[in-house]
Protein backbone atom coordinates (compact mmCIF):
# COMPACT_ATOMS: atom_id res chain seq x y z
CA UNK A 1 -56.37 -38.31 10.67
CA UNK A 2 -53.11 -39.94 12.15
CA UNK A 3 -51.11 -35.98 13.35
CA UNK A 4 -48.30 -38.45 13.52
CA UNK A 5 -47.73 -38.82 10.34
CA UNK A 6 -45.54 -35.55 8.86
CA UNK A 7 -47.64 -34.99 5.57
CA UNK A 8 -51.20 -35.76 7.53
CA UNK A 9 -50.03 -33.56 10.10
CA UNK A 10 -49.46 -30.57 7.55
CA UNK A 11 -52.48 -31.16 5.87
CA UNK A 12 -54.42 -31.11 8.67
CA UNK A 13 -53.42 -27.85 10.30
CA UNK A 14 -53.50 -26.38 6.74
CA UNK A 15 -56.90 -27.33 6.13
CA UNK A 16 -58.32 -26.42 9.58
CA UNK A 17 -57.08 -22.95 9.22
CA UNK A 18 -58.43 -22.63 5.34
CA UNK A 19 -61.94 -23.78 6.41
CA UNK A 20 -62.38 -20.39 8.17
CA UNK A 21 -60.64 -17.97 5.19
CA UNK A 22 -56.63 -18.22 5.75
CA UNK A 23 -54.34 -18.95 3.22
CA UNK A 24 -52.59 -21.72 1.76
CA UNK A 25 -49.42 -23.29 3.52
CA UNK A 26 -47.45 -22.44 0.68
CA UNK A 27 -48.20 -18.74 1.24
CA UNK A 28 -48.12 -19.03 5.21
CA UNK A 29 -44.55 -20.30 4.94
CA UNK A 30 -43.70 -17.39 2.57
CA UNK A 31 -45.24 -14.81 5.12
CA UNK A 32 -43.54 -16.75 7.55
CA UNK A 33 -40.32 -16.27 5.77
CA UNK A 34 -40.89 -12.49 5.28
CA UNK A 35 -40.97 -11.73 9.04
CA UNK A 36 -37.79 -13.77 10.02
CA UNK A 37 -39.45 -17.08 10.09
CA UNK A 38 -41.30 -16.75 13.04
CA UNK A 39 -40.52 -13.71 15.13
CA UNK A 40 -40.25 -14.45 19.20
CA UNK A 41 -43.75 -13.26 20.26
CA UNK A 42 -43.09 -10.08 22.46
CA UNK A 43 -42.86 -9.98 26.14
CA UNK A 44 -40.34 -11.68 28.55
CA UNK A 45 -40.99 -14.85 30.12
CA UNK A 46 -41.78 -15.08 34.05
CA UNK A 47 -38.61 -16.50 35.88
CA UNK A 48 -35.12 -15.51 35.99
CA UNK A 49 -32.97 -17.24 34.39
CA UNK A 50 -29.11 -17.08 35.00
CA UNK A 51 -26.06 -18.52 32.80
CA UNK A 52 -24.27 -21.91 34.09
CA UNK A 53 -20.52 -21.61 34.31
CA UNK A 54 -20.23 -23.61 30.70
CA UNK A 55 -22.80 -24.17 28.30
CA UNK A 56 -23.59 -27.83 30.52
CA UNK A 57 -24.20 -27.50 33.97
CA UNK A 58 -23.55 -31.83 34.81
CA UNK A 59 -20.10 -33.78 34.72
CA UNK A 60 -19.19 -34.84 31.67
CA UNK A 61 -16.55 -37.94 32.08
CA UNK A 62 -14.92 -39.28 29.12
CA UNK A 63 -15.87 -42.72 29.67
CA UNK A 64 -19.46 -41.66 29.56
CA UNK A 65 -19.66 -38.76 27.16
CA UNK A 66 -18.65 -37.46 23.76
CA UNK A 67 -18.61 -33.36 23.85
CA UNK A 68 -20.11 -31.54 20.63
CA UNK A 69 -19.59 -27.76 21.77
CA UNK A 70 -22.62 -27.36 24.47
CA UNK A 71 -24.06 -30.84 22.98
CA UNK A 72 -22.94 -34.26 24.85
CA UNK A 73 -23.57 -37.60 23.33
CA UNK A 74 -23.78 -41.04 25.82
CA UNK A 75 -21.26 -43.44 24.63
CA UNK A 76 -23.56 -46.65 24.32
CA UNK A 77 -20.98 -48.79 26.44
CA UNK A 78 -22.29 -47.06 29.18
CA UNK A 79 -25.54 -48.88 29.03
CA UNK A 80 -23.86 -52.08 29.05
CA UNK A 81 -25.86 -53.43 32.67
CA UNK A 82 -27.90 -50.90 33.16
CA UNK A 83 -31.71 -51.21 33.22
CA UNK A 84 -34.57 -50.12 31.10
CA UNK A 85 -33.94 -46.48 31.57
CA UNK A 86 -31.13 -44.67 30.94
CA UNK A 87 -29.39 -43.33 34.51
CA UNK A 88 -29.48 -39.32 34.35
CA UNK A 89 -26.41 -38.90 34.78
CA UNK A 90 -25.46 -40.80 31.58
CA UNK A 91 -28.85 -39.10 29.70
CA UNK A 92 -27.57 -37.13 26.45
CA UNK A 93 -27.48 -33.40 26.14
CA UNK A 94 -28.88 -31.33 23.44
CA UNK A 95 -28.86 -28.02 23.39
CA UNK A 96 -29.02 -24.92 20.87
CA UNK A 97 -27.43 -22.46 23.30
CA UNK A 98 -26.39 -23.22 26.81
CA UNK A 99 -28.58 -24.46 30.18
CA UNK A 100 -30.44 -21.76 31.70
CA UNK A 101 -30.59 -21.78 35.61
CA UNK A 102 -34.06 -20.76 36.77
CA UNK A 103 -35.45 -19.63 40.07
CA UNK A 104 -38.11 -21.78 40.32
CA UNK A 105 -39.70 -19.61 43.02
CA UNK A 106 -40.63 -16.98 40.74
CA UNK A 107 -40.85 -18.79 37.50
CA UNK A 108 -44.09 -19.22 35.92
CA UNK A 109 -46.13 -20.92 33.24
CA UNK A 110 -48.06 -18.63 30.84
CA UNK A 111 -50.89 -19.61 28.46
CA UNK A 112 -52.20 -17.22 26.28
CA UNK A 113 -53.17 -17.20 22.54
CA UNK A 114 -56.84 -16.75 20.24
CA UNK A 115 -57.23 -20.28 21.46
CA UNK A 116 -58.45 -19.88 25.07
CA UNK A 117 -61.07 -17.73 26.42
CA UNK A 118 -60.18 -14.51 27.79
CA UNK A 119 -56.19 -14.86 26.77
CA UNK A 120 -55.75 -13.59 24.03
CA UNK A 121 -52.02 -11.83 24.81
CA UNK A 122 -49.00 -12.32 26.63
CA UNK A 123 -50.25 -9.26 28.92
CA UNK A 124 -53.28 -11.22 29.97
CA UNK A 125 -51.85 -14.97 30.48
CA UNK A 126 -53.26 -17.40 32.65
CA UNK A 127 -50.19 -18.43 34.79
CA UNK A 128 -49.09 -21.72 36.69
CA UNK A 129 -46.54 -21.60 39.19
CA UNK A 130 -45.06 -24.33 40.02
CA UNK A 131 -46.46 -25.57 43.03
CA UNK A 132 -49.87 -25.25 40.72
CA UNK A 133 -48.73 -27.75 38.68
CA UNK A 134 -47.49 -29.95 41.58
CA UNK A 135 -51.01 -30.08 42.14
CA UNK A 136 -52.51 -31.15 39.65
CA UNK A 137 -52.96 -34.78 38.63
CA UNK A 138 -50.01 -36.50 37.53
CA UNK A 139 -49.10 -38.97 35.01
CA UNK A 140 -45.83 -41.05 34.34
CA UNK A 141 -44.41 -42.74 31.24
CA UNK A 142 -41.44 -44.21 29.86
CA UNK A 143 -40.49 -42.54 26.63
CA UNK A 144 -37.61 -42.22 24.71
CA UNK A 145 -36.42 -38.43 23.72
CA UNK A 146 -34.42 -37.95 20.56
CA UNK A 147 -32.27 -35.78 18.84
CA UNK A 148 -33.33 -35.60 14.89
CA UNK A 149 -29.93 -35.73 14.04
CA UNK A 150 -28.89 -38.89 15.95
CA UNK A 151 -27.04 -41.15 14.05
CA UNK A 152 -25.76 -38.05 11.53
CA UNK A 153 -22.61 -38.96 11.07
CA UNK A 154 -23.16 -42.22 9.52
CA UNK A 155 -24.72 -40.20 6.25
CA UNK A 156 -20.88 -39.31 5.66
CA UNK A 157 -18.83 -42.36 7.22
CA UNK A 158 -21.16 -45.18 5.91
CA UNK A 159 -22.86 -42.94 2.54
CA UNK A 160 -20.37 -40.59 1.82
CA UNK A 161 -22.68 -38.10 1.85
CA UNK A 162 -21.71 -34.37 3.10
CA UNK A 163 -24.57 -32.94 5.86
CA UNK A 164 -24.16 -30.49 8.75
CA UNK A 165 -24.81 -30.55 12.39
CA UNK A 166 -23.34 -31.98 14.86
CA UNK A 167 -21.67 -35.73 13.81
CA UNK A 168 -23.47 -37.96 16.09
CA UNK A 169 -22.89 -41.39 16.41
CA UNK A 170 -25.87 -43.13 17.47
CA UNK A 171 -25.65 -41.78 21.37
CA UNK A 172 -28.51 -38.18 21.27
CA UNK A 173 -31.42 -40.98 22.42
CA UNK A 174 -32.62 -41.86 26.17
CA UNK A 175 -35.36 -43.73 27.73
CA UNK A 176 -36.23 -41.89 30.79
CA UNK A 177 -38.92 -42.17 33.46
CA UNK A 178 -41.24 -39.03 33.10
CA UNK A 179 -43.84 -38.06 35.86
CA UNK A 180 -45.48 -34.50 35.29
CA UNK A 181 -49.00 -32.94 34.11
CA UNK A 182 -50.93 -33.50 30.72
CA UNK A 183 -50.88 -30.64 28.74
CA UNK A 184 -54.00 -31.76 27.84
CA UNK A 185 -54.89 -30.68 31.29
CA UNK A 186 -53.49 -27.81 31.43
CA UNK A 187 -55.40 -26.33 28.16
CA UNK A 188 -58.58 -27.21 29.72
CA UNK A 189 -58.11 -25.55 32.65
CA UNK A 190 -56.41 -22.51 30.48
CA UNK A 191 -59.49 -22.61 29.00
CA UNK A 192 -58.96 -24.09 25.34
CA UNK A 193 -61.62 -23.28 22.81
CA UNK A 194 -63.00 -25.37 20.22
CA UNK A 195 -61.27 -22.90 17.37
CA UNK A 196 -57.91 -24.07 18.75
CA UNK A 197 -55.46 -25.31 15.86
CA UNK A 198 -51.66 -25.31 17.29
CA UNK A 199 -49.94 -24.76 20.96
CA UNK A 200 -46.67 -23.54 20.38
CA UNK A 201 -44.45 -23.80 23.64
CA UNK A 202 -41.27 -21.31 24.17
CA UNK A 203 -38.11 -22.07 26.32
CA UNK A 204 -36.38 -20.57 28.55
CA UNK A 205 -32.62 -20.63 26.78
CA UNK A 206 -31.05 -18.05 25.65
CA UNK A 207 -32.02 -16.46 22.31
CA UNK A 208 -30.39 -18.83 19.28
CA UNK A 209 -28.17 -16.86 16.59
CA UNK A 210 -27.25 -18.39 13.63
CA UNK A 211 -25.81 -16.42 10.98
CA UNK A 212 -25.53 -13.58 13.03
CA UNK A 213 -29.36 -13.44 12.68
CA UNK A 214 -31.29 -13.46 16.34
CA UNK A 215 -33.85 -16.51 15.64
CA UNK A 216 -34.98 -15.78 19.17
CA UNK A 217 -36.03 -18.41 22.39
CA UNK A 218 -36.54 -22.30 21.31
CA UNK A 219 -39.81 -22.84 20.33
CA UNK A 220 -41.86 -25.06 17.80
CA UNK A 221 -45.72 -25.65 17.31
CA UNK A 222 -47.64 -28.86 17.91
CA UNK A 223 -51.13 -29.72 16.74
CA UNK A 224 -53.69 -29.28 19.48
CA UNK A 225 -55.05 -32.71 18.27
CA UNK A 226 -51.17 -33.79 19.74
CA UNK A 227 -51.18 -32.23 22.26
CA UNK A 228 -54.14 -33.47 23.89
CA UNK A 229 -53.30 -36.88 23.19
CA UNK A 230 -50.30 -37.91 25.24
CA UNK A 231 -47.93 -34.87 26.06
CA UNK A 232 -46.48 -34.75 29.46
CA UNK A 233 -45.33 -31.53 30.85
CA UNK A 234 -42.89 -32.95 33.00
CA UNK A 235 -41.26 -32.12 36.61
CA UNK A 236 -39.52 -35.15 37.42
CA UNK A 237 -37.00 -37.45 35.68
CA UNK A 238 -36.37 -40.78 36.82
CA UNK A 239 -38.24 -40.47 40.12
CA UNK A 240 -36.36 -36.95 41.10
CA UNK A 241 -36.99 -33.33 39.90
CA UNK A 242 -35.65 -32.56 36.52
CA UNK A 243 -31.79 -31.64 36.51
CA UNK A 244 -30.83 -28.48 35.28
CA UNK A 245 -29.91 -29.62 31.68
CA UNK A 246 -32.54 -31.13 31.10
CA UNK A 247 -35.38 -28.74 31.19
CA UNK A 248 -35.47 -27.89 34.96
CA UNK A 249 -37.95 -26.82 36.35
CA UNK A 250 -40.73 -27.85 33.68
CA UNK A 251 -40.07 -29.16 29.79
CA UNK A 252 -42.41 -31.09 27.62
CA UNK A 253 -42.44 -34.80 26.65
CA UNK A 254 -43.85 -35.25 23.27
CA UNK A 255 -43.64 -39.42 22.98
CA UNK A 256 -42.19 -40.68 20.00
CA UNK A 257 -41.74 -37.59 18.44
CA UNK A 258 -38.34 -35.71 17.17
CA UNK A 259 -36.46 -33.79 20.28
CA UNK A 260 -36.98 -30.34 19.20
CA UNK A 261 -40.78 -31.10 19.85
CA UNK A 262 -39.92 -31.92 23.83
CA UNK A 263 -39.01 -28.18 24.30
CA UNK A 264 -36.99 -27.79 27.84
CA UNK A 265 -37.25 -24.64 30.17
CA UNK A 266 -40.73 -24.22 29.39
CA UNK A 267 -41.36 -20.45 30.27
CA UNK A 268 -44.74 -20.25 27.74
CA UNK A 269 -46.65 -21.74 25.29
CA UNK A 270 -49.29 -19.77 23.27
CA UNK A 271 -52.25 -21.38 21.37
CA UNK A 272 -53.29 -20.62 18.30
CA UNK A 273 -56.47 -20.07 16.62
CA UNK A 274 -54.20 -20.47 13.24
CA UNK A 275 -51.16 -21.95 12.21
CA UNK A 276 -48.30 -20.94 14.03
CA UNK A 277 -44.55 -20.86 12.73
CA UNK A 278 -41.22 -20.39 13.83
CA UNK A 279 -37.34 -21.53 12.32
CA UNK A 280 -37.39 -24.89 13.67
CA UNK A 281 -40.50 -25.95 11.48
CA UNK A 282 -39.73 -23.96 8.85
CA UNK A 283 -36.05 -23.41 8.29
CA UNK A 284 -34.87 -26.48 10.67
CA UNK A 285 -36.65 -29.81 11.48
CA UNK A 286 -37.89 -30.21 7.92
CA UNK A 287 -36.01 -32.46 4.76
CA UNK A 288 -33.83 -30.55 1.92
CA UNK A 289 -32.42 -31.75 -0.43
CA UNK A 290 -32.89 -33.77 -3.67
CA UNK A 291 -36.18 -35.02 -3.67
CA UNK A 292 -38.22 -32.86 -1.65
CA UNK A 293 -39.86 -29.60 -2.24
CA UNK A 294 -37.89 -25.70 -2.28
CA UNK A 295 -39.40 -25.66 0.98
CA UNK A 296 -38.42 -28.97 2.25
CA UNK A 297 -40.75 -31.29 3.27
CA UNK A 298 -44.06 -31.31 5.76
CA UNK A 299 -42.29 -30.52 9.51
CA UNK A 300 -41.04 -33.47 10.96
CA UNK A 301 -42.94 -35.08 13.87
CA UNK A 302 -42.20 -39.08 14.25
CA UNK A 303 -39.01 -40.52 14.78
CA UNK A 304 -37.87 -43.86 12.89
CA UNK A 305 -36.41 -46.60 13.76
CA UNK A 306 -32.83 -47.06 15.15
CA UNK A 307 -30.64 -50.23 16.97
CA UNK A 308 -27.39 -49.57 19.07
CA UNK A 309 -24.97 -52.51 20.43
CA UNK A 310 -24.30 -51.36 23.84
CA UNK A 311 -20.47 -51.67 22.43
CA UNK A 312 -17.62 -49.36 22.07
CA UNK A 313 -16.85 -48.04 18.45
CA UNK A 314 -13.49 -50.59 17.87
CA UNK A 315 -13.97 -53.10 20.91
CA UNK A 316 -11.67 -55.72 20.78
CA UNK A 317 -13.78 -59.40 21.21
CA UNK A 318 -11.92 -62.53 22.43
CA UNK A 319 -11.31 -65.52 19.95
CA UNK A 320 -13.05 -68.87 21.00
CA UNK A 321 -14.94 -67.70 23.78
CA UNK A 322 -18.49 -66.47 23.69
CA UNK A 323 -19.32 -63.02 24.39
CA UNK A 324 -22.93 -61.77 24.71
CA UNK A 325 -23.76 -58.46 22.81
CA UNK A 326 -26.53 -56.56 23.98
CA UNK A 327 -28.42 -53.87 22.41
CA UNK A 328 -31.21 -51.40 22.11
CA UNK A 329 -33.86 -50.49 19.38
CA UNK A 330 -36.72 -48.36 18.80
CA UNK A 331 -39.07 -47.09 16.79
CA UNK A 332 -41.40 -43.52 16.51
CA UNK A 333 -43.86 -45.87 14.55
CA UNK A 334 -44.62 -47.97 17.79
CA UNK A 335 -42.94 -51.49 19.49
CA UNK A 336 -40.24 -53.14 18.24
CA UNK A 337 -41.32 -56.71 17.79
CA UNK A 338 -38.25 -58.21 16.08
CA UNK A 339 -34.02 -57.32 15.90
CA UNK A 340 -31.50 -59.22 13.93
CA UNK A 341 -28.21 -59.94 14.15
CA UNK A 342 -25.90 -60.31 11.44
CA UNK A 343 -21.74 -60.47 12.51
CA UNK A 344 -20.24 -61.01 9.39
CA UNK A 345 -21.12 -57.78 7.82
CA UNK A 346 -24.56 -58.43 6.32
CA UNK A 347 -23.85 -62.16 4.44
CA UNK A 348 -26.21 -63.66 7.16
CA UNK A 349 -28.81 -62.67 9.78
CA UNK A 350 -29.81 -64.62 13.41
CA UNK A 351 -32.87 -63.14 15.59
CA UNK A 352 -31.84 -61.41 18.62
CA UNK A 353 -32.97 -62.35 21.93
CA UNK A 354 -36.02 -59.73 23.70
CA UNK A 355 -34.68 -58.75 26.92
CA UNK A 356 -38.03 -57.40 28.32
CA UNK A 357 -41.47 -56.24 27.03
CA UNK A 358 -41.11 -53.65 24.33
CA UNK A 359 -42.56 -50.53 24.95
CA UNK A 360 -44.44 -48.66 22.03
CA UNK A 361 -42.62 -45.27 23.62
CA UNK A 362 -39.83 -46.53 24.82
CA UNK A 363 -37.39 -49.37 23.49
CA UNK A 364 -36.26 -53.32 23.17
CA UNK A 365 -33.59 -54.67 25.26
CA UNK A 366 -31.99 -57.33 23.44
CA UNK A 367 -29.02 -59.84 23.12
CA UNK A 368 -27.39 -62.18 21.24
CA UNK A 369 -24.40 -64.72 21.92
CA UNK A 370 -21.79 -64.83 19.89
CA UNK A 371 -18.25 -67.00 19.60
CA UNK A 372 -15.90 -65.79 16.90
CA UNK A 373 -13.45 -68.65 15.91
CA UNK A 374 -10.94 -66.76 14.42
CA UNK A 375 -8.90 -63.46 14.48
CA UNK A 376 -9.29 -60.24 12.63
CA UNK A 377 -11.92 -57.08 11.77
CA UNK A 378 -15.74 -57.77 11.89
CA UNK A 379 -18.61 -55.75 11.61
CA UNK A 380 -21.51 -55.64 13.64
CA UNK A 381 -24.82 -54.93 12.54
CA UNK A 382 -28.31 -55.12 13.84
CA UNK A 383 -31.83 -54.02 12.31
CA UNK A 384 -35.00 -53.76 13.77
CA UNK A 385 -38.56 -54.53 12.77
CA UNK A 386 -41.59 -52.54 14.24
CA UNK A 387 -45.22 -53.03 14.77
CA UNK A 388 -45.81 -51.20 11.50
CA UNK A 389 -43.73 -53.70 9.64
CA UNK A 390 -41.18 -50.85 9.30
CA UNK A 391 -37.47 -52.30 9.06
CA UNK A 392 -33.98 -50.30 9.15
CA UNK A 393 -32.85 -50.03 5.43
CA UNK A 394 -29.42 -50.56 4.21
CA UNK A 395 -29.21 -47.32 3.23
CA UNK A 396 -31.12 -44.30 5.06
CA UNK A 397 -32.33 -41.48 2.77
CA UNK A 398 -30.16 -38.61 2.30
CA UNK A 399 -31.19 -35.05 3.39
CA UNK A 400 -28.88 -32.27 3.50
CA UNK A 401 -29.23 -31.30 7.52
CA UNK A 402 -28.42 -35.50 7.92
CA UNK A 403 -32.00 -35.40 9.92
CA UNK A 404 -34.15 -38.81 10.46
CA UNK A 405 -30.96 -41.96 9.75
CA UNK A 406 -32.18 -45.24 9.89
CA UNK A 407 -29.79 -47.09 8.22
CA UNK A 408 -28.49 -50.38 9.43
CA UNK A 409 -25.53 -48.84 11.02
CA UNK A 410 -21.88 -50.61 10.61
CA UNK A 411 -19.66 -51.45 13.54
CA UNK A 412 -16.70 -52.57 13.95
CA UNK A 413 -14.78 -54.69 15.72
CA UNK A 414 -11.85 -56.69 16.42
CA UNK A 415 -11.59 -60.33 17.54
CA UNK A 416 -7.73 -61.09 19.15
């Protein structure tokens, strides 16, 4: 069964816990519901962890950044000559309180859960500091992390359709250089039974309110069958240890899946023996709205598919001489293998130039010449085609928490 796939992925987890006497989904998410949707699991994770002065620890220039509260977006102009990955100091910032500052000398890693041997509670963990983990075999990749709300805005401006969040633009997404353990390694040597259905890592953040209800640390579950495929648990970040805001000392990388799956500050994860729960799979991170179930639908776990000029919103474009746009796109459904151009709003479409292999994790570099003739507004738009066949629609489909936009987005421009 393909546990990337949202509705397999529920099915699957479902039906593994069934086969030994639980309960339906329907009735774990309303038990789920009646405890808070997903109590914290008790106990305090190992390694202090102070407040920054603000809720983001790393500079935040204008030129480079668009400031949400304690979320910053990249402005995609300042990819415009970079290279395949996107410089840290440029990488978006996502998170749901502030960035915690941990002492990595006395932080550790805690496994415990019904799905290892001999841990079955927080009390009896097997722990990894981090010089354990240093040691361990590593792995690298290039993957792209996230947000599930990128591109949110454009399901009012472009739709007219009212969501909340955040209003990103198209800027929550980065391709970064990842070097860190398997967690597929790490179970084993936790000592993972066969019974195992979810790992459900917990950050280090301070606990979310919303609503004046305490929802507790950052966590979310991920099938085991996931999570022994390719998730890194990652130390380094473009060749250097993990920066503060993003997840220092340890956070996961879950490859092509939504954000809130890559949880930073890892302090513990537990594994399960049965499906586990918590607000962002059950109140957050799933689809409401028309169309989908009282309960929205099956938690989210792929991304989709997305393109980017490496523009500013409004650049003004010279008349009669040719100017090269460049741009990015990806896909959670694998490697882009084709982006067109259209830049008279949609009337008529030219392929795009690859820039560079595409990478199923990461993304397609891309560029296309262009001479306007005359004077006056245009708009921009690209679309991608995957390895799947999957193309960016015209129109993405709505949800109310504007999660998961893959619409063709519009921009603009003026040629003096």
């Amino acid at each position: 069964m393909d546990v990337t796939d949202e509705s397999a992925y529920d099915r699957m987890r479902a039906a593994q816990w069934r086969t030994r006497g639980g309960i339906s989904r329907r009735g774990l998410l309303r038990m789920s519901a009646g405890i808070g949707l997903g109590t914290a699991v008790g106990g305090v994770p190992a390694g202090r962890a102070a407040a920054a002065d603000g809720p983001i620890v790393k500079p935040l220039p204008p030129e480079l950044f668009v400031v949400y509260g304690s979320n910053a977006e990249m402005r995609w102009e300042a990819m415009r000559g970079q290279g395949y990955h996107t410089p840290t100091d440029r990488f978006f910032v996502r998170d749901h309180t502030s960035t915690p500052l941990i002492d990595v000398r006395t932080w550790r890693l805690r496994l415990f859960g019904a799905g290892l041997h001999g841990a079955p509670t927080l009390d009896r963990a097997v722990e990894f500091s981090y010089e354990d983990l240093l040691a361990l075999p590593s792995r690298s990749i290039s993957a792209f992390i996230e947000c599930t709300g990128n591109g949110r805005s454009f399901y009012t401006t472009q739709q007219g359709q009212t969501v909340t969040g955040s209003p990103w633009k198209l800027g929550a997404v980065g391709v970064a250089r990842w070097r860190g353990v398997p967690l597929s390694t790490v179970l084993e040597r936790a000592g993972l039974t066969k019974h195992a259905v979810d790992v459900m890592p917990r950050g280090l953040d301070p606990d979310y309110v919303d609503g004046g209800k305490n929802l507790g640390k950052v966590r979310r579950p991920l099938p085991v069958a996931k999570a022994l495929d390719d998730v890194l648990l990652a130390y380094e970040m473009n060749g250097r240890p993990l920066p503060p805001d993003h997840g220092f000392p340890v956070r996961l990388v879950v490859p092509t899946w939504v954000g809130i799956s890559s949880i930073k500050w890892v302090g513990d994860i537990e594994v399960s023996d049965a499906p586990l729960f918590s607000p962002w799979n059950t109140q957050y991170y799933r689809l409401f709205g028309p169309g989908y179930p009282p309960e929205g639908s099956a938690p989210l776990t792929r991304q989709v598919i997305k393109s980017a000029f490496e523009l500013p919103w409004d650049a003004t474009l010279s008349a009669g001489r040719t100017t090269v746009l460049n741009g990015r796109s990806w896909s959670g459904n694998g490697a882009v293998r084709r982006v067109e151009v259209s830049t008279d709003g949609g009337a008529h479409w030219r392929r795009a130039l690859p820039h560079g292999p595409a990478n199923a994790s990461g993304w397609l570099r891309w560029e296309f010449p262009w001479r306007p003739e005359t004077t006056g507004s245009r708009t921009l738009l690209a679309r991608a085609t995957d390895a799947t066949g999957a193309s960016q629609p015209d129109v993405a489909r709505y949800n109310t928490l504007g999660y998961l936009f893959d619409g063709v987005v519009r921009h603009p421009v003026t040629v003096a």
